[in-house]
C-alpha atoms as a PDB file:
ATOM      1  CA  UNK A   1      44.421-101.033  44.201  1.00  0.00           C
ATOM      2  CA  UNK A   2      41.627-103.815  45.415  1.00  0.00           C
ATOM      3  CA  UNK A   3      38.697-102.553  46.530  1.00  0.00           C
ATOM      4  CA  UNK A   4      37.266-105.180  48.780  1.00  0.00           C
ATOM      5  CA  UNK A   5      33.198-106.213  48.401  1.00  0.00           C
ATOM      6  CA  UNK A   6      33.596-108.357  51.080  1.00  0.00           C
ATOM      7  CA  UNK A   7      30.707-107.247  53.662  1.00  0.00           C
ATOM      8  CA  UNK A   8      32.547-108.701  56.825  1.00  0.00           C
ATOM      9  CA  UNK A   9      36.000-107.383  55.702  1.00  0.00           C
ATOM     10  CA  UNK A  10      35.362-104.062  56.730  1.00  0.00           C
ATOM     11  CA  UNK A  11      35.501-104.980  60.450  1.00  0.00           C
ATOM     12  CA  UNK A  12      38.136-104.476  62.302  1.00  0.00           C
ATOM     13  CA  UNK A  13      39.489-107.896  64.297  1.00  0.00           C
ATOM     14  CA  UNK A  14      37.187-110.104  62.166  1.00  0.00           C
ATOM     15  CA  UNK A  15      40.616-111.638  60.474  1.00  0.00           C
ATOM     16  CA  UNK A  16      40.286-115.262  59.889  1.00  0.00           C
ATOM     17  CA  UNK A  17      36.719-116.058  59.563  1.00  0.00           C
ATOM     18  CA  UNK A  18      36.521-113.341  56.647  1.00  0.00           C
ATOM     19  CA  UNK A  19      39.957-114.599  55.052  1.00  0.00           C
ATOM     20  CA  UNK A  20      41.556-111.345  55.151  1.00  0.00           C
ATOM     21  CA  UNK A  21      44.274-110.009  53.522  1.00  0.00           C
ATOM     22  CA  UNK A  22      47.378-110.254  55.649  1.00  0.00           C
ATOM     23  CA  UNK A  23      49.078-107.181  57.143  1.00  0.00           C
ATOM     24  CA  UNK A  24      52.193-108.049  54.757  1.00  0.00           C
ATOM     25  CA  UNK A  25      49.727-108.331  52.185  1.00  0.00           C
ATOM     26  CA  UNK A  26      48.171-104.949  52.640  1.00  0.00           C
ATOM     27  CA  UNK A  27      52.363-103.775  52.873  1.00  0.00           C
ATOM     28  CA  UNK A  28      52.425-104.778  48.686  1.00  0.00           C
ATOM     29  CA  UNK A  29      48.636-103.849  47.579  1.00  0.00           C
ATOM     30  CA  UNK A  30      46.439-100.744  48.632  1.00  0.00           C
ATOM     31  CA  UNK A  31      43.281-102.627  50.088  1.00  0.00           C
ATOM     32  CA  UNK A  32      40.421-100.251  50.057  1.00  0.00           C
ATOM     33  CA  UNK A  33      37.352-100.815  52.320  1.00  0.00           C
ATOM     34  CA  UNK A  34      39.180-103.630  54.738  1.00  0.00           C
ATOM     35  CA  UNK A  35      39.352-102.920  58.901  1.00  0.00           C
ATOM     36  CA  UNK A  36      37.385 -99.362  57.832  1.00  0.00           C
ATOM     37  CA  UNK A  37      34.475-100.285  61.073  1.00  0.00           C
ATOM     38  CA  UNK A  38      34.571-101.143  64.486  1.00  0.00           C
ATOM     39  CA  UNK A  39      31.964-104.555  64.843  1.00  0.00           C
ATOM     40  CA  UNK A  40      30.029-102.867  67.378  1.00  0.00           C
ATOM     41  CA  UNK A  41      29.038-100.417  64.408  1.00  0.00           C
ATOM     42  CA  UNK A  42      26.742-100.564  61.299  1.00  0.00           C
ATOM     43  CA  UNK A  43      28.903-100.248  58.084  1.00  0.00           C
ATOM     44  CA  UNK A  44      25.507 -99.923  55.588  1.00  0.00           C
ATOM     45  CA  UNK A  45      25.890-100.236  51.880  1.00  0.00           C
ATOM     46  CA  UNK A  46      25.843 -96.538  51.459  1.00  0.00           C
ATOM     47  CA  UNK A  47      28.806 -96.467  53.426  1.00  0.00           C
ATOM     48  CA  UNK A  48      30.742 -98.708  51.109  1.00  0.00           C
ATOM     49  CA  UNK A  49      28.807 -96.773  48.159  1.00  0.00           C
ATOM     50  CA  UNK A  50      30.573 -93.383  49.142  1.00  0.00           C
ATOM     51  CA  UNK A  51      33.583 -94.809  50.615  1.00  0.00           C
ATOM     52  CA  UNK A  52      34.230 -97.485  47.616  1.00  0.00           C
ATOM     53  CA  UNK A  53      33.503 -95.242  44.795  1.00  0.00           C
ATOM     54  CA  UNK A  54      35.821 -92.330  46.310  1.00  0.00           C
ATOM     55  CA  UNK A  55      38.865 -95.064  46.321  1.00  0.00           C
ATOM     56  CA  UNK A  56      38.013 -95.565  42.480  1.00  0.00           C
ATOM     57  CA  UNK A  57      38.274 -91.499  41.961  1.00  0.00           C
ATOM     58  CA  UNK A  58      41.589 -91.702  43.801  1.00  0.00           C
ATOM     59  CA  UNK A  59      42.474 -94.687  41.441  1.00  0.00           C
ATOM     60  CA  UNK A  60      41.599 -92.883  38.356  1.00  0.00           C
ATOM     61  CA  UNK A  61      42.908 -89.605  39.257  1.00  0.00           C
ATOM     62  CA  UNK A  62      46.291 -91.568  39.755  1.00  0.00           C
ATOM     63  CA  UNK A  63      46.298 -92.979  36.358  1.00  0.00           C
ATOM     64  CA  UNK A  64      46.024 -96.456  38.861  1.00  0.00           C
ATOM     65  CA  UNK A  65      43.954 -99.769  37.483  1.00  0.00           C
ATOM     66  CA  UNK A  66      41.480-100.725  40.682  1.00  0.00           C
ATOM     67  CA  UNK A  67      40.526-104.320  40.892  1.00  0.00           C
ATOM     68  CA  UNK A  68      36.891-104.709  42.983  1.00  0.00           C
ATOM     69  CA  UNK A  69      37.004-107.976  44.135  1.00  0.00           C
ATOM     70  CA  UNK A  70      34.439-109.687  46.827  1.00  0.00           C
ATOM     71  CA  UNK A  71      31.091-111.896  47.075  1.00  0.00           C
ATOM     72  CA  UNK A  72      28.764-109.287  48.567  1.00  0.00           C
ATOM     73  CA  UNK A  73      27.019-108.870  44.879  1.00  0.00           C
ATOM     74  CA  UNK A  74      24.619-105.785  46.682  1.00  0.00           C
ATOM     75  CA  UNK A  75      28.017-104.148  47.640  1.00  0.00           C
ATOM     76  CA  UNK A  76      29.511-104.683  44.304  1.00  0.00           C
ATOM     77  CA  UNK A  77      26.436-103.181  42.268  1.00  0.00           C
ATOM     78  CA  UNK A  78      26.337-100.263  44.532  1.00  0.00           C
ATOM     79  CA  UNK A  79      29.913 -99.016  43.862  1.00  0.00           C
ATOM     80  CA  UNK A  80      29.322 -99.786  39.804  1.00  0.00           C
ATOM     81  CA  UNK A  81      25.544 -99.639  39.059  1.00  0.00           C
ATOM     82  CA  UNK A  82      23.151 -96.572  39.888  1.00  0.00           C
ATOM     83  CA  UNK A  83      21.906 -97.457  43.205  1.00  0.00           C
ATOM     84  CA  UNK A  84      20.012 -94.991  45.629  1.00  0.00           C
ATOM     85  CA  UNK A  85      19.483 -95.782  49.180  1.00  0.00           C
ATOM     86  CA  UNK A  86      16.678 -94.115  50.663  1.00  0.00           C
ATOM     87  CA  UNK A  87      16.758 -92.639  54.509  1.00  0.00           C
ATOM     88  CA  UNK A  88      16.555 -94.420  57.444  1.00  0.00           C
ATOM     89  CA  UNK A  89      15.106 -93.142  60.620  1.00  0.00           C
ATOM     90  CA  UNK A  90      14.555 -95.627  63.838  1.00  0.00           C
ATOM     91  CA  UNK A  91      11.878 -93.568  65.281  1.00  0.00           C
ATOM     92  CA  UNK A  92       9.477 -93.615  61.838  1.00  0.00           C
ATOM     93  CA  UNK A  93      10.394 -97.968  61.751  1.00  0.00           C
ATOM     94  CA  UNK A  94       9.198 -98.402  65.072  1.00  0.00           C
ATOM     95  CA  UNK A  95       6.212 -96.792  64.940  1.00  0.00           C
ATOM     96  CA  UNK A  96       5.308 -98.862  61.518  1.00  0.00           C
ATOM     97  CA  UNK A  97       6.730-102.246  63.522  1.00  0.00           C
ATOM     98  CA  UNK A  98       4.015-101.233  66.044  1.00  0.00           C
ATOM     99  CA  UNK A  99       1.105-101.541  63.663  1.00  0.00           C
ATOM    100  CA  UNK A 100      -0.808-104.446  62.615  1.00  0.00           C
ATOM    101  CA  UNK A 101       0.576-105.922  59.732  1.00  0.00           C
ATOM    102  CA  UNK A 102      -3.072-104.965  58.119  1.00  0.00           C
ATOM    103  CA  UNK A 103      -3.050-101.061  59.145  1.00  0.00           C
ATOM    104  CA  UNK A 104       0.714-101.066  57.215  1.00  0.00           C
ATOM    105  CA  UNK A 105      -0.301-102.729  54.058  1.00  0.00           C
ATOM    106  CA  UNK A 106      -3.635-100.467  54.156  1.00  0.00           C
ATOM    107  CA  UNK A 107      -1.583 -97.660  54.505  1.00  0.00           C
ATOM    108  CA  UNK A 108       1.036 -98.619  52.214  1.00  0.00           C
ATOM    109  CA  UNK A 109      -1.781 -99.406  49.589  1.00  0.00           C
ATOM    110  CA  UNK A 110      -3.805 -95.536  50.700  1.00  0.00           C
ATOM    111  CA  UNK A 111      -0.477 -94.392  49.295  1.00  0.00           C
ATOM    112  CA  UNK A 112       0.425 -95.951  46.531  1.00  0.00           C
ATOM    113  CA  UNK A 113      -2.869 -98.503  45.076  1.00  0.00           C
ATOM    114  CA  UNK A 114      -0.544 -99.922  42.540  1.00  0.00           C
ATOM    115  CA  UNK A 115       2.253-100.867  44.891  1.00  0.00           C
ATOM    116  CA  UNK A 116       1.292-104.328  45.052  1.00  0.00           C
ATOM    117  CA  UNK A 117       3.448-104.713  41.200  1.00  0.00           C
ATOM    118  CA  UNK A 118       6.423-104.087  43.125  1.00  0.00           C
ATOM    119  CA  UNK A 119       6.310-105.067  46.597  1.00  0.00           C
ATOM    120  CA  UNK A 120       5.606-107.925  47.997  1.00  0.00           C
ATOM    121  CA  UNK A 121       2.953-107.288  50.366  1.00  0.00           C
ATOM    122  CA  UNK A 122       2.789-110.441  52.021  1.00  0.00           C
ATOM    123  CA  UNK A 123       6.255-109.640  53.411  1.00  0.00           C
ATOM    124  CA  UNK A 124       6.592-107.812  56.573  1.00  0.00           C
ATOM    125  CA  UNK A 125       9.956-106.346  56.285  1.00  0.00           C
ATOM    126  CA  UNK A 126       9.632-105.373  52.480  1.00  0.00           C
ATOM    127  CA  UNK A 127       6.216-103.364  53.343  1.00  0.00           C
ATOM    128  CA  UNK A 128       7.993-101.800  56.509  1.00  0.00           C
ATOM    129  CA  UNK A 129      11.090-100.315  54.873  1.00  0.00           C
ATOM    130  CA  UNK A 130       8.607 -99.675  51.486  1.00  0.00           C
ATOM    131  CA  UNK A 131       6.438 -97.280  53.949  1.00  0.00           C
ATOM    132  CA  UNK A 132       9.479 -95.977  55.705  1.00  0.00           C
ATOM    133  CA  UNK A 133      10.413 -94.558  52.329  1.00  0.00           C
ATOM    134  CA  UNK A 134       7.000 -93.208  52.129  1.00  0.00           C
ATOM    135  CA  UNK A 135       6.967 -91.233  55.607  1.00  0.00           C
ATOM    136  CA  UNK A 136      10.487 -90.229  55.152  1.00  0.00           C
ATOM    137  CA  UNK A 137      10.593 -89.189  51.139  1.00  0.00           C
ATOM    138  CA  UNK A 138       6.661 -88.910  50.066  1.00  0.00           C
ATOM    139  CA  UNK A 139       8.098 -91.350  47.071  1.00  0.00           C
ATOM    140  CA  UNK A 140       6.106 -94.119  46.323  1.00  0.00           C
ATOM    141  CA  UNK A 141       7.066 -97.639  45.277  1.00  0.00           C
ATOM    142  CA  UNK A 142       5.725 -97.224  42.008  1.00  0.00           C
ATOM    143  CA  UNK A 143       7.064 -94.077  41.739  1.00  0.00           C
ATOM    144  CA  UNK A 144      10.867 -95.333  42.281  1.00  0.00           C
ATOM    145  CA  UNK A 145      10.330 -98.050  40.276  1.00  0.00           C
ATOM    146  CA  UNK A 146       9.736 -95.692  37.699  1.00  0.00           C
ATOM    147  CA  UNK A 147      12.777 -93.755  37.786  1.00  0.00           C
ATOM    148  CA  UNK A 148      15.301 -93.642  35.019  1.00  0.00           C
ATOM    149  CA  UNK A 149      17.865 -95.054  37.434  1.00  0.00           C
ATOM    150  CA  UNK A 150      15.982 -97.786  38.246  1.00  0.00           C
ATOM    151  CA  UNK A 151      15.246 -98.914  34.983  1.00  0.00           C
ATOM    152  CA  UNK A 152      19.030 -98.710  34.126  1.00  0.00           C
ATOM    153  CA  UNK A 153      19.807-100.393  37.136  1.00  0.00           C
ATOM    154  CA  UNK A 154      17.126-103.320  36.257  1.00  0.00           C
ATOM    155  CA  UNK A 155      18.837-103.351  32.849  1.00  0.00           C
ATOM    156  CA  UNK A 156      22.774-103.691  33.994  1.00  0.00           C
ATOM    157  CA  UNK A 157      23.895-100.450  32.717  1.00  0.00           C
ATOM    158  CA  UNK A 158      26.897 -99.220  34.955  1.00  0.00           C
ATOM    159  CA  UNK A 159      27.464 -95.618  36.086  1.00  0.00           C
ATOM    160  CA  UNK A 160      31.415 -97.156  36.143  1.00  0.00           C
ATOM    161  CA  UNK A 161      32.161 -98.848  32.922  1.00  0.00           C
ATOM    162  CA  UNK A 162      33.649-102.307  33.881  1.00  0.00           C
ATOM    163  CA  UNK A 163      35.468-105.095  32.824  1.00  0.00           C
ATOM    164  CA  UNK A 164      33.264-108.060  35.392  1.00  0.00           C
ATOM    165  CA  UNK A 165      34.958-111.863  35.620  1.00  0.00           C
ATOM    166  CA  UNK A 166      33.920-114.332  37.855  1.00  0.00           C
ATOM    167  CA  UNK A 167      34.786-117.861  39.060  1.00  0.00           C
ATOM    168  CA  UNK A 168      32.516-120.775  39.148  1.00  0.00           C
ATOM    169  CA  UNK A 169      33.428-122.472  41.698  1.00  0.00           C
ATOM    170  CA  UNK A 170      32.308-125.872  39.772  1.00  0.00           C
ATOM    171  CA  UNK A 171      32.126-129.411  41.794  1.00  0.00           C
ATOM    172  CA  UNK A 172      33.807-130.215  45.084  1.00  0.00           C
ATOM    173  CA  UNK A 173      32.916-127.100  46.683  1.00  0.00           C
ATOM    174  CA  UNK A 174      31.456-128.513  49.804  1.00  0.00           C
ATOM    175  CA  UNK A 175      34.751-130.568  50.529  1.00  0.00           C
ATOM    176  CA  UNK A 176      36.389-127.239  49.855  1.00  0.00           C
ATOM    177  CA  UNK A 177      34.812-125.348  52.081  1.00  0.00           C
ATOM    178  CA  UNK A 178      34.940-127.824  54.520  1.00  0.00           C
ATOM    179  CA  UNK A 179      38.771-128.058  54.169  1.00  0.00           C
ATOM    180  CA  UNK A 180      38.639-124.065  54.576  1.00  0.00           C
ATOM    181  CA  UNK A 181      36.890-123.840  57.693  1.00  0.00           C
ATOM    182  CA  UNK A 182      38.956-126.115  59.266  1.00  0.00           C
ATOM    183  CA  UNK A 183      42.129-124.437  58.057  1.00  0.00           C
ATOM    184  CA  UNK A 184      40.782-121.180  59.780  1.00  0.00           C
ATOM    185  CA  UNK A 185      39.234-122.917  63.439  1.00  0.00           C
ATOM    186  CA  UNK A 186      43.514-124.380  63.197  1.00  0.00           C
ATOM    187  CA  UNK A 187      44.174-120.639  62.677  1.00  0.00           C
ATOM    188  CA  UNK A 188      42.564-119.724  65.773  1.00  0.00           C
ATOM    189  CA  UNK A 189      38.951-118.914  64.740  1.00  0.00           C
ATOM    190  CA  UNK A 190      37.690-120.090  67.809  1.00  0.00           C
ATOM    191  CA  UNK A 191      39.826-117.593  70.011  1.00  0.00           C
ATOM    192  CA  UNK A 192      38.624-114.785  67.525  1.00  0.00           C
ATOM    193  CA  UNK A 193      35.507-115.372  68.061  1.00  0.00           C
ATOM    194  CA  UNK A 194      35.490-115.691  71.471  1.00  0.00           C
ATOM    195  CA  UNK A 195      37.541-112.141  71.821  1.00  0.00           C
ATOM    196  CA  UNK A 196      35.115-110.693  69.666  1.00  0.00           C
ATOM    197  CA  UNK A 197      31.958-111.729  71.514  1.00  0.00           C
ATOM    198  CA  UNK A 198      30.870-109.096  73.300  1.00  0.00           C
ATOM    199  CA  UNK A 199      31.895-106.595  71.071  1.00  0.00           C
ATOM    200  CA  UNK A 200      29.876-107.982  67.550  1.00  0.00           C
ATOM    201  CA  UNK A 201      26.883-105.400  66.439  1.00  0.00           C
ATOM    202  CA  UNK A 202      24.263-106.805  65.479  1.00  0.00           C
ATOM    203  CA  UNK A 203      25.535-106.838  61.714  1.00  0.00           C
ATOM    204  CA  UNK A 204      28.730-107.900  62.348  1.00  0.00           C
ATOM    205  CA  UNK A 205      27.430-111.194  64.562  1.00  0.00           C
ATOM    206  CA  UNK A 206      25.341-112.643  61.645  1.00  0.00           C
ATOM    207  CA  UNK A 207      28.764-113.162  59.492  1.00  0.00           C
ATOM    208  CA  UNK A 208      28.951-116.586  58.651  1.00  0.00           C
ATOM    209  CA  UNK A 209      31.142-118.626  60.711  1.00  0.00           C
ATOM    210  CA  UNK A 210      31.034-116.430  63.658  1.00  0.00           C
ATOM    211  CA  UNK A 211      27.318-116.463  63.907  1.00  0.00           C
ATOM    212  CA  UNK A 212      27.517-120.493  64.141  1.00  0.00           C
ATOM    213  CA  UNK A 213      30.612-120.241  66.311  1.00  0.00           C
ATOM    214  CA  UNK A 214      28.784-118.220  68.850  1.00  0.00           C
ATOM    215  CA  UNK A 215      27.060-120.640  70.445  1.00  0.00           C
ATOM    216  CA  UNK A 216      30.093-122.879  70.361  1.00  0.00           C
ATOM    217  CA  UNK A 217      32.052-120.138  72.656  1.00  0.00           C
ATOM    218  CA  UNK A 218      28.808-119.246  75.108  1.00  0.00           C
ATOM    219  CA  UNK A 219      28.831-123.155  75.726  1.00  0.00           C
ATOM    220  CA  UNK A 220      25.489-123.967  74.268  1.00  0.00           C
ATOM    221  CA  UNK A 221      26.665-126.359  71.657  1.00  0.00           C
ATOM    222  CA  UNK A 222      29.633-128.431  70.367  1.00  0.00           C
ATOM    223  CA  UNK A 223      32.785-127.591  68.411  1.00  0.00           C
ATOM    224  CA  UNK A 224      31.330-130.586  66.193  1.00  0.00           C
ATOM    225  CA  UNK A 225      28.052-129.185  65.840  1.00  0.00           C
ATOM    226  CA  UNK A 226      29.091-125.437  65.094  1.00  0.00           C
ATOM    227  CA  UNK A 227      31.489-126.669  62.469  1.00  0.00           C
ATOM    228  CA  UNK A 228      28.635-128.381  60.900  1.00  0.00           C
ATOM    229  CA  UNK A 229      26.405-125.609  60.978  1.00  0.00           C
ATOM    230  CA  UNK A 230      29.168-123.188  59.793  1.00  0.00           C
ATOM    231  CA  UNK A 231      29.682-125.211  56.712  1.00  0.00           C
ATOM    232  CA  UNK A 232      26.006-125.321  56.034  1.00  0.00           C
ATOM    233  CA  UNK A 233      25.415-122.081  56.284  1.00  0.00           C
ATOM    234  CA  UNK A 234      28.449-121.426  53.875  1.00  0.00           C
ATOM    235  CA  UNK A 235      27.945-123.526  51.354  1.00  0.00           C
ATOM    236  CA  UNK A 236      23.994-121.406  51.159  1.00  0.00           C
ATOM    237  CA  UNK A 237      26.103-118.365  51.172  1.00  0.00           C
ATOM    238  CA  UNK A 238      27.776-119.418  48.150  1.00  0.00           C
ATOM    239  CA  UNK A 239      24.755-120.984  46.611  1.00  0.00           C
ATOM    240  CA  UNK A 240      22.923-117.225  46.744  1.00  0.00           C
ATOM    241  CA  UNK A 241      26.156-115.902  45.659  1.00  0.00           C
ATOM    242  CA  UNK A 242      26.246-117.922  42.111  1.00  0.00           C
ATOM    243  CA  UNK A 243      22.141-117.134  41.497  1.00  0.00           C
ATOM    244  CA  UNK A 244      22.962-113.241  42.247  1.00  0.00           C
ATOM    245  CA  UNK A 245      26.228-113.061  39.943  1.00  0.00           C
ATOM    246  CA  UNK A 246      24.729-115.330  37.647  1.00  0.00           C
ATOM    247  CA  UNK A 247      22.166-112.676  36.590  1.00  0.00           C
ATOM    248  CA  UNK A 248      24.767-109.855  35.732  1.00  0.00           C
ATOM    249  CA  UNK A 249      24.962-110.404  31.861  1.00  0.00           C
ATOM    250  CA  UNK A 250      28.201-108.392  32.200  1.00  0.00           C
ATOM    251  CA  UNK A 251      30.396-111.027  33.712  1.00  0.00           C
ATOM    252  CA  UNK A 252      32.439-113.754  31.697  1.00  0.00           C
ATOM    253  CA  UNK A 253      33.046-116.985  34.091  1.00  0.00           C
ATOM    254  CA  UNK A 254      35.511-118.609  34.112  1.00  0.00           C
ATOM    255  CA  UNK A 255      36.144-122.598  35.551  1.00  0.00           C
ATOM    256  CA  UNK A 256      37.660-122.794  38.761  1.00  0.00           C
ATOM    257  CA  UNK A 257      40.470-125.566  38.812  1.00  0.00           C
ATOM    258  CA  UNK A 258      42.135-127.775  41.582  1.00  0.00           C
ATOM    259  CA  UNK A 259      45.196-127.068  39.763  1.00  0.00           C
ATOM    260  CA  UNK A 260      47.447-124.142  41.790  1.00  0.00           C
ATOM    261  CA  UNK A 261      49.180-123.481  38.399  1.00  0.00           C
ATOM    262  CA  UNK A 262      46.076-122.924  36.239  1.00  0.00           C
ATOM    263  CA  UNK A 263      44.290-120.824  39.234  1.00  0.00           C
ATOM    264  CA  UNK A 264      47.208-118.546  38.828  1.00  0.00           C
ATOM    265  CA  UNK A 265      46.782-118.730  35.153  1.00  0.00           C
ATOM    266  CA  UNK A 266      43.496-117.391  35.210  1.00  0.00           C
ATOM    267  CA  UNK A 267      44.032-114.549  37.966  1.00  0.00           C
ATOM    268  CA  UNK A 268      46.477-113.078  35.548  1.00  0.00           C
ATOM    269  CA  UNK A 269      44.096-113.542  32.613  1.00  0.00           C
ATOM    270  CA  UNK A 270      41.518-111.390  34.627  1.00  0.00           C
ATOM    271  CA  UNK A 271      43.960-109.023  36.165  1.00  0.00           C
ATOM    272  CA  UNK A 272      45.330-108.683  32.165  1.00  0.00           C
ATOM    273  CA  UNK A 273      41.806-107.645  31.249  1.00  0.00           C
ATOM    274  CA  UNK A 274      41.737-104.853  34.234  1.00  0.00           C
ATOM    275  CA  UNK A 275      45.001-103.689  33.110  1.00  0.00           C
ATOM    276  CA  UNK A 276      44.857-103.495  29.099  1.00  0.00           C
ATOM    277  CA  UNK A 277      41.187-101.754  29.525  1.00  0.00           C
ATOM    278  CA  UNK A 278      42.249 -99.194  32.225  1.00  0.00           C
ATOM    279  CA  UNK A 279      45.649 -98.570  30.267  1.00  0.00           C
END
């Protein structure tokens, strides 16, 4: 089984700009958490938290190894790592967008005077969602940054033991990626896109590739220029990628090679390591 951490996977349509498993792919391996969502719809982390660790209890109830494989490094800590995701409630967030940005952090600070150790109050959106929590829960910033869980999660300690490996993707990635993207507009990115316009949610149309492409299909700039932003904004993708993995102690890197023979080499290396530890 292969859990997918890809955050764009889970649509359903979004084939080629998320390099998707094939349907005769999906025919050989059980692909958790792929075409799960509609793009019109919000798929939240907590989703893939419930849905991702209940294919891992199916997997281990089957005797089954389960391979989690993806770049969304939030989604892949919250299937593995003691994460808690607070409420939500539209009503509460509007009426805290509707203050002055002074009346929230006043009343973020009324509530919790040592909040400003772990939020940074000079950002809007982190002092929004921070008094959200408050309104909704009555737990404080300070107070959740106190729990046990948190201080595990700050520390790497898994709630589902692991074995993590990941590639660096080492030098020549931007001629890789730029070879990529035009592999999947000769795949018929453009026409996805296009079919998928009017149907993208608001999480689903800030994938990368579609979000530059968007513009490209509505007319308001060139093919040339949307390829150029797509890349850009891929090869940043990939550079927050690397910083975010990069932190996890708990994952041994290996190179990434040009050579087909010695990527395949290392797959099963990695997929060896799944295997022997599961078994």
């Amino acid at each position: 089984m292969v859990v997918s951490v890809d955050s764009m996977q889970v649509y359903r349509g979004m084939d080629i700009g998320t390099a998707k498993p094939s349907l005769s792919d999906r025919t050989e391996v059980d692909y958790e958490l792929v075409d799960v969502a509609d793009p019109a719809d919000e798929y939240t982390v907590a989703d893939v938290q419930r849905d991702g660790r209940a294919a891992l209890d199916r997997a281990a109830a089957a005797g089954r190894p389960a391979i989690i494989a993806g770049g969304s490094g939030l989604h892949f800590r919250a299937i593995v790592d003691p994460m808690e995701f607070p409420p939500h409630d539209p009503a509460v967030r509007a009426e805290i967008r509707a203050l002055p940005a002074a009346d929230a952090v006043a009343e973020l600070v009324g509530a919790d005077p040592a909040v400003g150790a772990v939020v940074d109050l000079a950002n809007p959106r982190r002092v929004e969602r921070a008094l959200e929590i408050v309104r909704l829960t009555g737990l404080t910033p300070t107070e959740r940054a106190a729990h046990p869980d948190a201080r595990r999660l700050a520390a790497y300690e898994p709630e589902r033991p692991f074995v993590g490996v990941g590639v660096d993707p080492g030098d020549g990635l931007a001629d890789r990626v730029r070879s990529r993207f035009r592999a999947m507009l000769d795949a018929g990115l453009l026409d996805e896109v296009a079919s998928l316009a009017a149907r993208l949610g608001p999480t689903a149309r800030q994938a990368v590739g579609y979000k530059e492409l968007l513009p490209v299909v509505a007319g308001d700039v060139s093919l040339a220029d949307g390829t150029e932003a797509a890349v850009a904004a891929t090869m940043a993708l990939a550079k927050r990628q690397r910083t975010f993995f990069r932190r996890d102690p708990r994952l041994e890197w290996l190179p990434w090679s040009d050579d087909p023979a010695e990527r395949w080499s290392a797959l099963r290396y990695a997929t060896d390591r799944v295997v022997s530890w599961t078994s």
